[in-house]
Structure formats: C-alpha cells, structure tokens
Protein backbone atom coordinates (compact mmCIF):
# COMPACT_ATOMS: atom_id res chain seq x y z
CA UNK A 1 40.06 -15.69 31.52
CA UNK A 2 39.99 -14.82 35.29
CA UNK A 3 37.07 -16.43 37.40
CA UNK A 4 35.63 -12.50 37.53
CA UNK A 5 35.75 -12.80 33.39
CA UNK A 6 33.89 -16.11 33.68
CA UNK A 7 30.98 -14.79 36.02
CA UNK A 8 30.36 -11.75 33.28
CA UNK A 9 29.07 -14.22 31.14
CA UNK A 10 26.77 -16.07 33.37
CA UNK A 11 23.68 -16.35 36.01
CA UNK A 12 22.49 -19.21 38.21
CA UNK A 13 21.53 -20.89 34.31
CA UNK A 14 24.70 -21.64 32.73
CA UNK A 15 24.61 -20.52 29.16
CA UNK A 16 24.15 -23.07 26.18
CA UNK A 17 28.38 -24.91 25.32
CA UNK A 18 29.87 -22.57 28.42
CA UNK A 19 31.40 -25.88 30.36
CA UNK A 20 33.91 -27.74 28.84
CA UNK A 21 32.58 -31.41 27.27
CA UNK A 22 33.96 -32.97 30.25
CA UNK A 23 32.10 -31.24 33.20
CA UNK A 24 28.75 -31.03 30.76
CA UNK A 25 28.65 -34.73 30.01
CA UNK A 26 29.91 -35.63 34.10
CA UNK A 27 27.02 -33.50 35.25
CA UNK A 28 24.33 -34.73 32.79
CA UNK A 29 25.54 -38.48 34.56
CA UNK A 30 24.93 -37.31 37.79
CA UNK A 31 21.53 -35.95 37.35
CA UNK A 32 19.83 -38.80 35.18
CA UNK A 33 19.51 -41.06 37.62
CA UNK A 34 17.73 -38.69 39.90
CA UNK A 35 15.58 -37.33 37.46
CA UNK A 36 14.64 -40.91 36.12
CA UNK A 37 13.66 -41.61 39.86
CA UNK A 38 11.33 -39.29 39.86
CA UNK A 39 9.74 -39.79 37.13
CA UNK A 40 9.11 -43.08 38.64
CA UNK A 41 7.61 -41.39 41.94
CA UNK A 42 5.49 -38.61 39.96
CA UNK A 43 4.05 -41.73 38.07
CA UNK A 44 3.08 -43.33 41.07
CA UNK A 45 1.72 -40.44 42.64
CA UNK A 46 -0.56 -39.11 39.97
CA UNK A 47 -1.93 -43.00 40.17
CA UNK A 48 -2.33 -43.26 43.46
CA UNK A 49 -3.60 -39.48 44.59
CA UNK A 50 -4.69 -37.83 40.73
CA UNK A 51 -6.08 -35.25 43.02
CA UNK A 52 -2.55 -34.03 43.11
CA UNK A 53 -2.43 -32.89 39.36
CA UNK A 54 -3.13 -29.11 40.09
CA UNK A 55 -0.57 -29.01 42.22
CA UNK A 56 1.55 -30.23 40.52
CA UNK A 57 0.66 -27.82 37.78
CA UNK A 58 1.20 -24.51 40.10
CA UNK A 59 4.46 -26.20 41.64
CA UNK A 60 5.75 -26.54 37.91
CA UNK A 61 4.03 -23.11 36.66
CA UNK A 62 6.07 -21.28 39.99
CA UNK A 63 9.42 -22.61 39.02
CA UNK A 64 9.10 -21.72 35.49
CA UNK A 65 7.70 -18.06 36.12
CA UNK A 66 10.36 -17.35 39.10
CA UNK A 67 13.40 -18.82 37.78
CA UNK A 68 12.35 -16.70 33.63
CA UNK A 69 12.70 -13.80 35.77
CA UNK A 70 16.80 -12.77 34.30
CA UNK A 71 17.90 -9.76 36.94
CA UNK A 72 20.83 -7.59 36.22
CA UNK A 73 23.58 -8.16 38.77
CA UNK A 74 27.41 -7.13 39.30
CA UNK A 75 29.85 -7.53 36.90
CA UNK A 76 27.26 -8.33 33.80
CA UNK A 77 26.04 -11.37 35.27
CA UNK A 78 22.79 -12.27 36.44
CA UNK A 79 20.42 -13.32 39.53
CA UNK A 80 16.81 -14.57 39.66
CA UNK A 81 14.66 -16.73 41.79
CA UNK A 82 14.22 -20.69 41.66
CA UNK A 83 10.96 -21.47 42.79
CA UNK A 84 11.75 -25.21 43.41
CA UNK A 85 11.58 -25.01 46.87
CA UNK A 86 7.56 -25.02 46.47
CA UNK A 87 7.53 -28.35 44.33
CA UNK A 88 10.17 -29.88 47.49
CA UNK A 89 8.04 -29.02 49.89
CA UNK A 90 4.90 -30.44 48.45
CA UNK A 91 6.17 -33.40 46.20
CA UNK A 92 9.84 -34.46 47.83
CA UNK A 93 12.94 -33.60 46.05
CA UNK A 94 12.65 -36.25 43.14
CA UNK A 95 9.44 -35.18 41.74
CA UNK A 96 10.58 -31.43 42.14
CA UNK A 97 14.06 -32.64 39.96
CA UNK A 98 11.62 -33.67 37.52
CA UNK A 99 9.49 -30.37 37.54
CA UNK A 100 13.35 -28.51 37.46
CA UNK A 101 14.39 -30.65 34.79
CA UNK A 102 11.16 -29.73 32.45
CA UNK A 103 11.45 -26.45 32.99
CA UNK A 104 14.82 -25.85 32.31
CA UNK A 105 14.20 -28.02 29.01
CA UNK A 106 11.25 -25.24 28.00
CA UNK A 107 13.65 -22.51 28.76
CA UNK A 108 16.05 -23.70 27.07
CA UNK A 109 14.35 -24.39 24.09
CA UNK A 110 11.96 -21.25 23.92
CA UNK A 111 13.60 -18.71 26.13
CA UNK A 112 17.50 -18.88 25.26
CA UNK A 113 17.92 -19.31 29.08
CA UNK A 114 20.16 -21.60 29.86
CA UNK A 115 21.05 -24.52 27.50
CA UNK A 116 20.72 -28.25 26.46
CA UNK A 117 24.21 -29.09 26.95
CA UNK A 118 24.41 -27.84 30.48
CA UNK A 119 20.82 -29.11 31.37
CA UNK A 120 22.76 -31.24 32.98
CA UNK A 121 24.21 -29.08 35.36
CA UNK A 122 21.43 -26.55 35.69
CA UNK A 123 19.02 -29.79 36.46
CA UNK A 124 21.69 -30.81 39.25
CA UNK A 125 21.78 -27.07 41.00
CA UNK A 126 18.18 -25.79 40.38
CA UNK A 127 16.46 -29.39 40.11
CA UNK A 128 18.01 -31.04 43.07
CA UNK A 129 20.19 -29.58 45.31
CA UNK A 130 18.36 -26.74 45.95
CA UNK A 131 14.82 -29.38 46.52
CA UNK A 132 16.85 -31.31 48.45
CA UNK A 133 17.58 -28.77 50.85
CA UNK A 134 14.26 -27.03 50.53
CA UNK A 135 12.91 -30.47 51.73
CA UNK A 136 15.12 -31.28 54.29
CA UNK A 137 14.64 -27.93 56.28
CA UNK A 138 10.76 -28.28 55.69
CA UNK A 139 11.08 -31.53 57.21
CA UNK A 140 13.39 -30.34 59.85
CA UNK A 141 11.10 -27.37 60.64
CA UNK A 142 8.38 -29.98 60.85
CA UNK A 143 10.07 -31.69 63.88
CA UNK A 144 10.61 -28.92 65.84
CA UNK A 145 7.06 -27.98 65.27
CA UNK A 146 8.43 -24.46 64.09
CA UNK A 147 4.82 -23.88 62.28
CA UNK A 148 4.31 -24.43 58.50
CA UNK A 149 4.22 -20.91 56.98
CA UNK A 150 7.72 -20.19 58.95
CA UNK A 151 9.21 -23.64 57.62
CA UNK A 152 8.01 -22.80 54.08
CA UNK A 153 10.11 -19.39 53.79
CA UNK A 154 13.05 -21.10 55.75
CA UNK A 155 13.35 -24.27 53.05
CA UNK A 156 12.06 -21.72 50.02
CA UNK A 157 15.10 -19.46 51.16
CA UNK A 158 17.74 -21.59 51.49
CA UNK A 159 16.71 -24.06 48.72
CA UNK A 160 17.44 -20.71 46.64
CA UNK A 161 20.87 -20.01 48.65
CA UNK A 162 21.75 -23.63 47.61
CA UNK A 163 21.26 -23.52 44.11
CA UNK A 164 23.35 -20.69 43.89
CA UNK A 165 26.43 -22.21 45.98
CA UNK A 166 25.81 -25.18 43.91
CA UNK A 167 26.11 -23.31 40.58
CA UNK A 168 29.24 -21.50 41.80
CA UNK A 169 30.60 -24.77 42.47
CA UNK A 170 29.81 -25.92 39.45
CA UNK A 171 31.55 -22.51 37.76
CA UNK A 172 34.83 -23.12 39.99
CA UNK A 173 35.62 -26.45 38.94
CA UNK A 174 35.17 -26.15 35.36
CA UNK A 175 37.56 -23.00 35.47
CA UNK A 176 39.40 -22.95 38.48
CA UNK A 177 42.14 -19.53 38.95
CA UNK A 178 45.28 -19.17 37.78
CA UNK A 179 46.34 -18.69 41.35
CA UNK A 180 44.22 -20.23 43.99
CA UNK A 181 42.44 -22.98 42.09
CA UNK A 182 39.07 -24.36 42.57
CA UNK A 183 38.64 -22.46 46.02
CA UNK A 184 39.64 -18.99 44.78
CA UNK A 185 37.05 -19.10 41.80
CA UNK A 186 34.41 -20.27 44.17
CA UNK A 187 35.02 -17.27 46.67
CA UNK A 188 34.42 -15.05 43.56
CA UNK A 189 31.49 -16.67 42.15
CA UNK A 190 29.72 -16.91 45.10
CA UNK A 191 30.42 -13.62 46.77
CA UNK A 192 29.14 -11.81 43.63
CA UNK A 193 26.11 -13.95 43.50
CA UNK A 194 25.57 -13.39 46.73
CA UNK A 195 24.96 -9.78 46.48
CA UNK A 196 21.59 -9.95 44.67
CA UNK A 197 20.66 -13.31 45.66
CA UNK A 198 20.37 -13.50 49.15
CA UNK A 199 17.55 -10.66 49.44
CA UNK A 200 16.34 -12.19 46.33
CA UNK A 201 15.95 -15.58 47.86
CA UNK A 202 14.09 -13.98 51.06
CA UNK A 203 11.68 -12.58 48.96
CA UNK A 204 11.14 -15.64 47.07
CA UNK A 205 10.68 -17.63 50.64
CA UNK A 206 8.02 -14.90 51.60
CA UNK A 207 6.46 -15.05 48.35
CA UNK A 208 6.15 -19.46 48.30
CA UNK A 209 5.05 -19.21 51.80
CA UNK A 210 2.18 -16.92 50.64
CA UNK A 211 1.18 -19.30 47.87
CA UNK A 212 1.37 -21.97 50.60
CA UNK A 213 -0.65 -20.10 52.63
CA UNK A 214 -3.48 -19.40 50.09
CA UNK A 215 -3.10 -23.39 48.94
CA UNK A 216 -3.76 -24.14 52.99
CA UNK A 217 -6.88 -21.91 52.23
CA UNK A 218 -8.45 -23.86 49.43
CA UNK A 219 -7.05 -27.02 48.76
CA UNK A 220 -5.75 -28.00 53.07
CA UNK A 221 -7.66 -31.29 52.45
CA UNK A 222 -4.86 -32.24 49.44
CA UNK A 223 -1.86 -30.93 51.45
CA UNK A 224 -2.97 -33.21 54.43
CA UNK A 225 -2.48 -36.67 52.10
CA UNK A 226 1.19 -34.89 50.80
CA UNK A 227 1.62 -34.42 54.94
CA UNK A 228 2.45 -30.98 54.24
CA UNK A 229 0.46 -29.70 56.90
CA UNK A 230 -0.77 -31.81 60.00
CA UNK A 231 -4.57 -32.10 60.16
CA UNK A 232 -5.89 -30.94 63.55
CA UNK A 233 -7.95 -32.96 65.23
CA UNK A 234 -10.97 -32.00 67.88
C-alpha cells in the first residue's frame, strides 16, 4: 500500500488495529505517563479550587463535540476539529491529556471513532501535543501582552495544526514509502490533511476564543485563580 492508500483509510483518529502491534503498544508507553500525571494534577485541582468543576465540564464537553464532528476530505479520508486547545489553555496540558484521553475512550467505545488499540496514539496527538502547544503559545501570547481573546485563537489554532502534524507523523512511521521512507509518507499525509484542516483549525480558534470570551463574561472571577486572564486592578 502506498502512503496515499494508507491516508484513504484514515482521519486525525486512527481507526481501531490500523498500526502495527509495535507502534500501538510504543505509543500507548509514551502517553501513560502523561496521562497518569494528570490525573494527579486534576485531583489536586478539583481539591484545592472545586469551583473549577464546570469548567472542567465545558473544556471536556468542547473536545468531545468538536473532535465527533467526522468531515469528508481528499482522497476518502477525513478532517475535524480538536477542541483541546480550550482545556490547555484553562487547565495546562496534563489535565487537558486527561480530558483527550476520556474522550477518545467514549468515542471509541460509543462512536466507532477511533479505537482502543490506538488510544494510545490518538491520546499522544489530540491529548498532548496539540495541549502542549495550545499552552505554550497561550503562555507565550501572555508575555508579550498580545491580549487574551487574540492568544486564545492563536494556541486554539495551532494546537489543532499540531495534532494533525503529529498524527501524520505518527501515519509515516508506521508505514513509511517504498521510495522515500518516513519523510516521503509524511509529505503526503500532511499535505492532504492540510487542505481541510488548516481553515478548519482557524475556525475552531475563532470559535474557542468566543467561548472564552463568553466564560470572561460570566465566570472572569474563576479564570483569574487558573491565571487565564490578569485581573485589573484600579
């Protein structure tokens, strides 16, 4: 099978016994830890700020709604939204792997999206690296004092982008090409993913910085403790 072959059968969730044993059972190792972390850190916040719970619930509730939502792309494949990025920003990447990791177990189980043997690696692109760096550009944003609703879309955005390199990764080194190897399968994933996911990840930044926005609106008090936004003081 060529790496274009490969991509027909596949979207950002790889399907249920698609990787090989090897690159299933070397991707569930690499995401356990993390995920255990966080449990860890969600424990400790819900005891030490419980007034974080509905937030937690919306942050979860986003991913699960965004990332259900199966688009038709090139080739037979398929795009769709993360929604991480909102969890990242709120909670820090290892309570957002956590949120990734549940829902991709609910899909999974109820939704045929996805699978349990590559939770694993779905966890590790959607659960991680795209919080990661959804939180890292939120932070970064922070520094510069770019504003908050700008430095939501920016780490919503390319949270999404990074999932999606992430997955192609993932794609290109359990079947690398015939002729070109690793790096020849990842130039194919990626550039057809990228054709419905970048405008598909801008919308998703300008639809998390809306829910940020109407959060601010509400609830500003709770996202001052997370230090999501910086109180301002008269």
């Amino acid at each position: 099978m060529s790496p274009l072959d490969e991509l027909e059968l596949n979207c950002m969730h790889i399907m249920e016994g698609f990787l090989p044993p090897m690159w299933a059972g070397f991707w569930f190792l690499v995401s356990l830890p993390v995920v255990a972390y966080g449990i860890v850190q969600l424990n400790k916040l819900i005891k030490e700020k419980p007034e974080t719970k509905s937030l937690l619930a919306v942050a979860g509730a986003f991913a699960f709604v965004l990332s259900s939502l199966k688009l038709p792309s090139v080739t037979g494949s398929c795009s769709h939204p993360t929604g991480t990025g909102l969890g990242a920003i709120f909670f820090g990447p290892a309570i957002a792997a956590v949120l990734g990791a549940i829902v991709l177990l609910y899909q999974a189980l109820f939704l045929a999206h996805g699978g349990l043997t590559t939770l694993g690696a779905n966890t590790f692109s959607m659960g991680i690296m795209g919080p990661t760096v959804a939180f890292l550009v939120f932070k970064g944003c922070q520094k510069i004092n770019l504003g908050t609703l700008p430095a939501v879309f920016l780490a919503a955005t390319l949270g999404d982008w990074a999932t999606y390199v992430t997955t192609s990764a993932q794609l290109a080194l359990a079947f690398p090409a015939a002729v070109g190897g690793v790096m020849a399968s990842f130039k194919v994933f990626a550039a057809i993913f990228a054709i419905t996911q970048i405008p598909l990840a801008i919308i998703e930044g300008i639809v998390t910085a809306l829910i940020v926005k109407y959060i601010i609106d509400v609830k500003s008090d709770v996202l001052e403790r997370l230090k999501v936004i910086i109180p301002v003081r008269g």
